[in-house]
PDB file of N, CA and C in Angstrom:
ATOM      1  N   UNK A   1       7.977   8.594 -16.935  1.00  0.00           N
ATOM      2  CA  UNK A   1       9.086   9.363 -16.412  1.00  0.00           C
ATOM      3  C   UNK A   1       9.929   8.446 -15.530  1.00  0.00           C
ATOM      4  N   UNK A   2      11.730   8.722 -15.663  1.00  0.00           N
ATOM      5  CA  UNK A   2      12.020   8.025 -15.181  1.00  0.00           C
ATOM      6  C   UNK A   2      12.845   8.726 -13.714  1.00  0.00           C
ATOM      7  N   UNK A   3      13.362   8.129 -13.144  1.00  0.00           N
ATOM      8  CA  UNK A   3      14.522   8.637 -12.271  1.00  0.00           C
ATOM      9  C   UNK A   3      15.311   9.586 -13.052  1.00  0.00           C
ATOM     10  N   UNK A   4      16.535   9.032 -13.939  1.00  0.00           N
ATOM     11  CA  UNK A   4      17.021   9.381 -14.861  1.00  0.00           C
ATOM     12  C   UNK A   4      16.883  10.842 -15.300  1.00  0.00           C
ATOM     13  N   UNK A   5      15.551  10.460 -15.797  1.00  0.00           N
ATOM     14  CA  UNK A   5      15.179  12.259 -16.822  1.00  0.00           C
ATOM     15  C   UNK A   5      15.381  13.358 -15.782  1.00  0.00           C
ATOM     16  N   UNK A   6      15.455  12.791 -14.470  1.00  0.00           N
ATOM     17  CA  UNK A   6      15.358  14.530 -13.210  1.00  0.00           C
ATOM     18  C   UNK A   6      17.103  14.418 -13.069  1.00  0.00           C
ATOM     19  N   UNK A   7      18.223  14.936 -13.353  1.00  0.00           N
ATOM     20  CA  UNK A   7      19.480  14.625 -13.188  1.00  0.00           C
ATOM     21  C   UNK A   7      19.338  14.970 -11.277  1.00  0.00           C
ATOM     22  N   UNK A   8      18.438  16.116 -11.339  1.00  0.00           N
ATOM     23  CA  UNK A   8      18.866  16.687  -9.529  1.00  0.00           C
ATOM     24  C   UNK A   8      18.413  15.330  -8.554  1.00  0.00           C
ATOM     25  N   UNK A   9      17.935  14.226  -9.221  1.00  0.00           N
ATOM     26  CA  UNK A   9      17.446  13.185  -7.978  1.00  0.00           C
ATOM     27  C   UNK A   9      18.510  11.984  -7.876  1.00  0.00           C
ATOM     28  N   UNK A  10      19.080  12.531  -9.018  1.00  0.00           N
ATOM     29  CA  UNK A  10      20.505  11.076  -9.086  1.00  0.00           C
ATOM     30  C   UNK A  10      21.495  11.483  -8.020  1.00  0.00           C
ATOM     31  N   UNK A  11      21.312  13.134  -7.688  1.00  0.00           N
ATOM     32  CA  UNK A  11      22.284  13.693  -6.805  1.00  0.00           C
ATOM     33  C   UNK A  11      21.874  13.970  -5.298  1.00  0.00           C
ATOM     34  N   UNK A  12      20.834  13.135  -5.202  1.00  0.00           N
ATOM     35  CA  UNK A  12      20.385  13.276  -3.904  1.00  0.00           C
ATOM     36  C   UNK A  12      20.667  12.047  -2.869  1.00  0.00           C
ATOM     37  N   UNK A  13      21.152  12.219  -2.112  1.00  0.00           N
ATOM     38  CA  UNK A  13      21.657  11.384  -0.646  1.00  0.00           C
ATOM     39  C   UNK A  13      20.296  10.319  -0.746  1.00  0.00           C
ATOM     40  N   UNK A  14      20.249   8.928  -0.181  1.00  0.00           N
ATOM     41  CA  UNK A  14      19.494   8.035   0.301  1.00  0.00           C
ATOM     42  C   UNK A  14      18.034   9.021   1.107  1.00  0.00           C
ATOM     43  N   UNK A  15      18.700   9.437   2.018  1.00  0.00           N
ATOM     44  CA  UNK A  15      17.681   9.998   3.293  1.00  0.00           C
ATOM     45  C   UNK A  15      16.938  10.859   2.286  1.00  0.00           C
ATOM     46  N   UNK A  16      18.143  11.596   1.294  1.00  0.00           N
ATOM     47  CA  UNK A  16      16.776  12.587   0.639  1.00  0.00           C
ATOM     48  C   UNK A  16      15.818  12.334  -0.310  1.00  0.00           C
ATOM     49  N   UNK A  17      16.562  10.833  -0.688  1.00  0.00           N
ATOM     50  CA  UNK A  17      15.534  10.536  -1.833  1.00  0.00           C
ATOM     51  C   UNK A  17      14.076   9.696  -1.071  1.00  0.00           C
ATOM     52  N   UNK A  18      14.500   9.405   0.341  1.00  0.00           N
ATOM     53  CA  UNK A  18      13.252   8.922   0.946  1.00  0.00           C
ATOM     54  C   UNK A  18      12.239   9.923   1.314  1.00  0.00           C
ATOM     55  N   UNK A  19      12.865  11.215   1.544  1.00  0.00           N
ATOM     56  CA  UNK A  19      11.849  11.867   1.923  1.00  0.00           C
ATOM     57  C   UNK A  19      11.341  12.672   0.807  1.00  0.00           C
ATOM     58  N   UNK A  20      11.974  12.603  -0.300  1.00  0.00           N
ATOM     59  CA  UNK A  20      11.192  12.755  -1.565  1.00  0.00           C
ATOM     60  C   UNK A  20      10.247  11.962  -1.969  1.00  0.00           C
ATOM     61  N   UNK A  21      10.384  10.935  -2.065  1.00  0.00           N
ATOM     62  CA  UNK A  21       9.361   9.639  -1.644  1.00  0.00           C
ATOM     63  C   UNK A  21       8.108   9.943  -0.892  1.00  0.00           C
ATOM     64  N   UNK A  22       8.241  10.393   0.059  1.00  0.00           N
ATOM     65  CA  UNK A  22       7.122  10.437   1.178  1.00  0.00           C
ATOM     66  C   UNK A  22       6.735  11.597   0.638  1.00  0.00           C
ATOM     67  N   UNK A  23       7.503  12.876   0.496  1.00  0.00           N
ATOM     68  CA  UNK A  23       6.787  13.972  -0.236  1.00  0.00           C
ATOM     69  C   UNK A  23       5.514  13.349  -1.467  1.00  0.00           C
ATOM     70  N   UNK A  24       6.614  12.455  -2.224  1.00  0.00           N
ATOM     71  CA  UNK A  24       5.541  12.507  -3.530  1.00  0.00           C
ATOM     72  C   UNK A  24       3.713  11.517  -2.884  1.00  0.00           C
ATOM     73  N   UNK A  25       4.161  10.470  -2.508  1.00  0.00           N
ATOM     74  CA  UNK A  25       3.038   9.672  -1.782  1.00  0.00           C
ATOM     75  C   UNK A  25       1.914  10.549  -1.395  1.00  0.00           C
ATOM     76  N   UNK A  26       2.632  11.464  -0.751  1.00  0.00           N
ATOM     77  CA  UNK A  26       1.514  12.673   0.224  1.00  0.00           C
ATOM     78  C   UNK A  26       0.830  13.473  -0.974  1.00  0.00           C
ATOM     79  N   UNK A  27       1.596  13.726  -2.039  1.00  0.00           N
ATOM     80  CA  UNK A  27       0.967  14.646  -2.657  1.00  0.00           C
ATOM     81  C   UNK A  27      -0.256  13.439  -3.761  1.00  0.00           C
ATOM     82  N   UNK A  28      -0.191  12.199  -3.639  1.00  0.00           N
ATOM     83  CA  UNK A  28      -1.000  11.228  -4.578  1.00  0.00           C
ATOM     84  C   UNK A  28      -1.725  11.224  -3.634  1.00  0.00           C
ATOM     85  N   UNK A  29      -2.062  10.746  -2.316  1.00  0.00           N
ATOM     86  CA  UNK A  29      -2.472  10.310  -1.085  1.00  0.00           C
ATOM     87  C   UNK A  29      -3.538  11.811  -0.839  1.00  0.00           C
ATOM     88  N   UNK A  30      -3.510  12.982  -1.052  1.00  0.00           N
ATOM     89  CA  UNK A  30      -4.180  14.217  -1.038  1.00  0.00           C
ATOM     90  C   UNK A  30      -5.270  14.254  -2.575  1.00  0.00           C
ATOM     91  N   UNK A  31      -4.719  13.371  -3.508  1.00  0.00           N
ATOM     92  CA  UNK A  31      -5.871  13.546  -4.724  1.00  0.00           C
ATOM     93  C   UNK A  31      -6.303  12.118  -4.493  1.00  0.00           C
ATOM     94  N   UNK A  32      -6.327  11.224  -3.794  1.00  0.00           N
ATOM     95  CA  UNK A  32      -6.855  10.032  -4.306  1.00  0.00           C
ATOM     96  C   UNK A  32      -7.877   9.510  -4.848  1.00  0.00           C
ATOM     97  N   UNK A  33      -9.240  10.329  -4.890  1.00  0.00           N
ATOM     98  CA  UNK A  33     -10.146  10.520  -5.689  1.00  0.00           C
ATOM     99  C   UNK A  33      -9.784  10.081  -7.185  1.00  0.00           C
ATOM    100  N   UNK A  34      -8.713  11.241  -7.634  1.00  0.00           N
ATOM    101  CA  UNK A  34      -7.851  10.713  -9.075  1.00  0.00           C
ATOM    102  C   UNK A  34      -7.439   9.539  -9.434  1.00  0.00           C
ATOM    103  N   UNK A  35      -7.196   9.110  -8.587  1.00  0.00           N
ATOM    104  CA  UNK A  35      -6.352   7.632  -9.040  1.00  0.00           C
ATOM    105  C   UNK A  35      -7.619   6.758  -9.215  1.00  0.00           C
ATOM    106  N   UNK A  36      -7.295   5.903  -9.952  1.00  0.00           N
ATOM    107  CA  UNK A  36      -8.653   4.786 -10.953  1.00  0.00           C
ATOM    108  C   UNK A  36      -7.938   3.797  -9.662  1.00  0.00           C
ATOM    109  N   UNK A  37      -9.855   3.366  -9.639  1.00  0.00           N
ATOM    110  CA  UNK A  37      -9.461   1.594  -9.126  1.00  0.00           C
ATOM    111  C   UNK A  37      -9.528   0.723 -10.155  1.00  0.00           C
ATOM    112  N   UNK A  38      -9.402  -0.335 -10.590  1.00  0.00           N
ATOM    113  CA  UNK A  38      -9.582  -1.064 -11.633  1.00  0.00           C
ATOM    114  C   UNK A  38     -11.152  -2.124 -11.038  1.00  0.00           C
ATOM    115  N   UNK A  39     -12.096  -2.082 -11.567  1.00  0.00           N
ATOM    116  CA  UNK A  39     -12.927  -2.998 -11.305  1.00  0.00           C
ATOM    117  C   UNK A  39     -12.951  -4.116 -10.196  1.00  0.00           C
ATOM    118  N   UNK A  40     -12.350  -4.731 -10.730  1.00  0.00           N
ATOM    119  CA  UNK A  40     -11.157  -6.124  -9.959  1.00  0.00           C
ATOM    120  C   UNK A  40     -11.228  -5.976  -8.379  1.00  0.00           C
ATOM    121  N   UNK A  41     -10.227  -4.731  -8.370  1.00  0.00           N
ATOM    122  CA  UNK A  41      -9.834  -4.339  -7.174  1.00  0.00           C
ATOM    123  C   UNK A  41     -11.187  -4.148  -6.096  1.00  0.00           C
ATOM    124  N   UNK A  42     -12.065  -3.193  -7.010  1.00  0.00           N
ATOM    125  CA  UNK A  42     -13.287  -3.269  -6.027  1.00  0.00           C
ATOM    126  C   UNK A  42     -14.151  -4.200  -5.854  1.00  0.00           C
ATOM    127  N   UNK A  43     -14.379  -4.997  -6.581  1.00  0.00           N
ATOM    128  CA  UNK A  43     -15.200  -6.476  -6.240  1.00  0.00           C
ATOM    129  C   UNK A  43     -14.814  -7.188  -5.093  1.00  0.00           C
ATOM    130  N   UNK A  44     -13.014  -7.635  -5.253  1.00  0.00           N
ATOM    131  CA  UNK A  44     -11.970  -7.721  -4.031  1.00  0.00           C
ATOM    132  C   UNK A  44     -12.595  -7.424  -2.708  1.00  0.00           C
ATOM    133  N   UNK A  45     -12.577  -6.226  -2.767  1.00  0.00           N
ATOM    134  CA  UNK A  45     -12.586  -5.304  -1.664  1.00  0.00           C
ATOM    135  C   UNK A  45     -14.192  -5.977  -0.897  1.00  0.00           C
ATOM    136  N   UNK A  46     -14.772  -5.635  -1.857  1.00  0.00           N
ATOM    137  CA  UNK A  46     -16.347  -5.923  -1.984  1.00  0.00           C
ATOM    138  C   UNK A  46     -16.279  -7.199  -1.116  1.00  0.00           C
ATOM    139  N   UNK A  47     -16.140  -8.407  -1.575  1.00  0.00           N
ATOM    140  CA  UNK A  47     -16.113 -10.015  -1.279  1.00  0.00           C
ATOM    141  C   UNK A  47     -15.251  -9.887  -0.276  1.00  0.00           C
ATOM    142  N   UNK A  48     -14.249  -9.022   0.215  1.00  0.00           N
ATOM    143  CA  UNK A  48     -13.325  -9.673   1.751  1.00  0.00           C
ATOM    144  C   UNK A  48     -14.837  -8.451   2.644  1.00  0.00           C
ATOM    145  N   UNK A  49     -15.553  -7.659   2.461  1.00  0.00           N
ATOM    146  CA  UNK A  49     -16.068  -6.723   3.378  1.00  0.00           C
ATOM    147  C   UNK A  49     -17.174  -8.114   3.745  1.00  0.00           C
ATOM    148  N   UNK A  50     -18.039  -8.151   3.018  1.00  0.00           N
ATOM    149  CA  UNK A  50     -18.913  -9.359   2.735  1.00  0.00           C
ATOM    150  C   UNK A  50     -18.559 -10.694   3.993  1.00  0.00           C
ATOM    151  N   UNK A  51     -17.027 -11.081   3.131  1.00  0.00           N
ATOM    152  CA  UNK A  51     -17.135 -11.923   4.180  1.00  0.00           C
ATOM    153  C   UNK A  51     -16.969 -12.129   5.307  1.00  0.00           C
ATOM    154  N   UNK A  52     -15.927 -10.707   6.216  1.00  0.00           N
ATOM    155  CA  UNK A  52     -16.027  -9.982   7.481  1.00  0.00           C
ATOM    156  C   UNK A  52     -17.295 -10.151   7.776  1.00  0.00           C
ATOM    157  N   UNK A  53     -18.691  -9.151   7.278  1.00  0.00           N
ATOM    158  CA  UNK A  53     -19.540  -8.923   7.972  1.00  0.00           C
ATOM    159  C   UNK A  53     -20.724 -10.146   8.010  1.00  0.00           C
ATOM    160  N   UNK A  54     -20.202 -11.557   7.245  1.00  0.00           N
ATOM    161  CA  UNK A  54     -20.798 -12.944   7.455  1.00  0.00           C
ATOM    162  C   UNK A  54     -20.212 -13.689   8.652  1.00  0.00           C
ATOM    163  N   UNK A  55     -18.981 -13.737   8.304  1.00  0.00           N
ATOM    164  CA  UNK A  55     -18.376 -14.190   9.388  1.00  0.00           C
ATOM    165  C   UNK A  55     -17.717 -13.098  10.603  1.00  0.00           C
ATOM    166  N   UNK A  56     -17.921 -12.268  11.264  1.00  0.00           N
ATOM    167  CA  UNK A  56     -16.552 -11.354  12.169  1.00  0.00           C
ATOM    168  C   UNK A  56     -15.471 -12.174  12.892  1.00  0.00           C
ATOM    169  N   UNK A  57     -15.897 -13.267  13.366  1.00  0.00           N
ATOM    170  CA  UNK A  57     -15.473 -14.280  14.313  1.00  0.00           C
ATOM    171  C   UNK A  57     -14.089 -15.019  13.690  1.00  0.00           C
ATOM    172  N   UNK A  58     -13.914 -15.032  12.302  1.00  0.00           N
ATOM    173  CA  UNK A  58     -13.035 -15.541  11.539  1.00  0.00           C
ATOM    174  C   UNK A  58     -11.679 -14.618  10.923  1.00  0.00           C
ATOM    175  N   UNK A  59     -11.847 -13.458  11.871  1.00  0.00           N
ATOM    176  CA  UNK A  59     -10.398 -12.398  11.516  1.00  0.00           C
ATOM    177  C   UNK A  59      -8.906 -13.374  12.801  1.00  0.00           C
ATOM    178  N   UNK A  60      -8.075 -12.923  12.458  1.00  0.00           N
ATOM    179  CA  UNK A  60      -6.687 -13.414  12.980  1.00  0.00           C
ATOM    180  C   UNK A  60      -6.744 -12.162  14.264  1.00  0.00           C
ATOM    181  N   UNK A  61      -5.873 -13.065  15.330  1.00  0.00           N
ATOM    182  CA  UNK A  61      -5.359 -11.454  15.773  1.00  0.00           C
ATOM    183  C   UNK A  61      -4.015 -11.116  15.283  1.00  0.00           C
ATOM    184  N   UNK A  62      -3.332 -10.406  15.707  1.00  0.00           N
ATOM    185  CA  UNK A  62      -2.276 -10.071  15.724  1.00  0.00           C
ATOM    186  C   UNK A  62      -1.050 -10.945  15.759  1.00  0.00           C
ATOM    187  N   UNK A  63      -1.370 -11.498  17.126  1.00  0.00           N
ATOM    188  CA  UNK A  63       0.070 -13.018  17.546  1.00  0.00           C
ATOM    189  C   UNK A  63      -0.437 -14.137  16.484  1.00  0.00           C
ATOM    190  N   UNK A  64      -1.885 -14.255  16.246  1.00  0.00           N
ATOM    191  CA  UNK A  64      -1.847 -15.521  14.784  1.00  0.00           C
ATOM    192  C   UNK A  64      -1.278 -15.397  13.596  1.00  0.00           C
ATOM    193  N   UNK A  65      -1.228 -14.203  13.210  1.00  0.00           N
ATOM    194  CA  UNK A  65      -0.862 -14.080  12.146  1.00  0.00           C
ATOM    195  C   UNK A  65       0.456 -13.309  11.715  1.00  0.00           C
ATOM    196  N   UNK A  66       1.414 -13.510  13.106  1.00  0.00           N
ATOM    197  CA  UNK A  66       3.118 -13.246  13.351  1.00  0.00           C
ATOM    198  C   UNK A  66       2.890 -14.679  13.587  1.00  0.00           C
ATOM    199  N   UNK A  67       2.347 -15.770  14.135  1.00  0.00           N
ATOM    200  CA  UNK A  67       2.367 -16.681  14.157  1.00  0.00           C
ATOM    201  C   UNK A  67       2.481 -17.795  12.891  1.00  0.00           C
ATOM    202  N   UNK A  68       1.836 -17.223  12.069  1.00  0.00           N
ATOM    203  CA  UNK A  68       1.544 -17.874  10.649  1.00  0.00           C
ATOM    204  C   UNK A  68       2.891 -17.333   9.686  1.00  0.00           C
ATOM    205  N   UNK A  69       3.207 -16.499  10.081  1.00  0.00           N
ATOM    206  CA  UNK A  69       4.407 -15.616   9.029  1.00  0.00           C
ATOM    207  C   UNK A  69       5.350 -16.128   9.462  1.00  0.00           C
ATOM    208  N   UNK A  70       5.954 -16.728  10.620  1.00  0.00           N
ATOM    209  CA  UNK A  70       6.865 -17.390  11.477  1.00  0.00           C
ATOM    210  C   UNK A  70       7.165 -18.569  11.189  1.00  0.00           C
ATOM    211  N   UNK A  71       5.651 -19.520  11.044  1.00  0.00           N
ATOM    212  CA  UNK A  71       5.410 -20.892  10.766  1.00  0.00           C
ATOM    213  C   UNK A  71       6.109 -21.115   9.099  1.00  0.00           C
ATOM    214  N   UNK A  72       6.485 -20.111   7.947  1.00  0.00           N
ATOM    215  CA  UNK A  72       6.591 -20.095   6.284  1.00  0.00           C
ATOM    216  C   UNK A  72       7.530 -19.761   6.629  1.00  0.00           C
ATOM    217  N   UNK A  73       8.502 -19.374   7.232  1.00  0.00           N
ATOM    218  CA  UNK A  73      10.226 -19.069   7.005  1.00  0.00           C
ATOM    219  C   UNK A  73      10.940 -20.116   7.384  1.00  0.00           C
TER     220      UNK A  73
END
């Protein structure tokens, strides 16, 4: 489905199409059970938890890593 196929969303203001947006999120965000992880994703997940709870000492704070995003522009 596209934008397109709903004609009433082509006619909606910026602000309203954001909070249509946030409407729809909320209503995916309330089943998320439904939504598939792909394998991948949870291994991911798996191997960064892993290596938190090997290392804790090795997370950024906050100012390092506005620090690091600062340092690439």
């Amino acid at each position: 489905m596209r934008v397109d196929d709903i004609p009433e969303i082509t006619r909606l203001t910026i602000p309203e199409k954001i909070l249509l947006l946030e409407d729809l999120w909320d209503s995916i965000a309330a089943e998320e059970s439904s939504v598939p992880m792909p394998q991948s994703h949870r291994e991911e997940l798996d191997r960064r938890l892993a290596e938190y709870e090997n290392n804790p000492g090795r997370l950024l704070t906050l100012d390092d890593l506005r620090g690091r995003i600062e340092a690439r522009r």
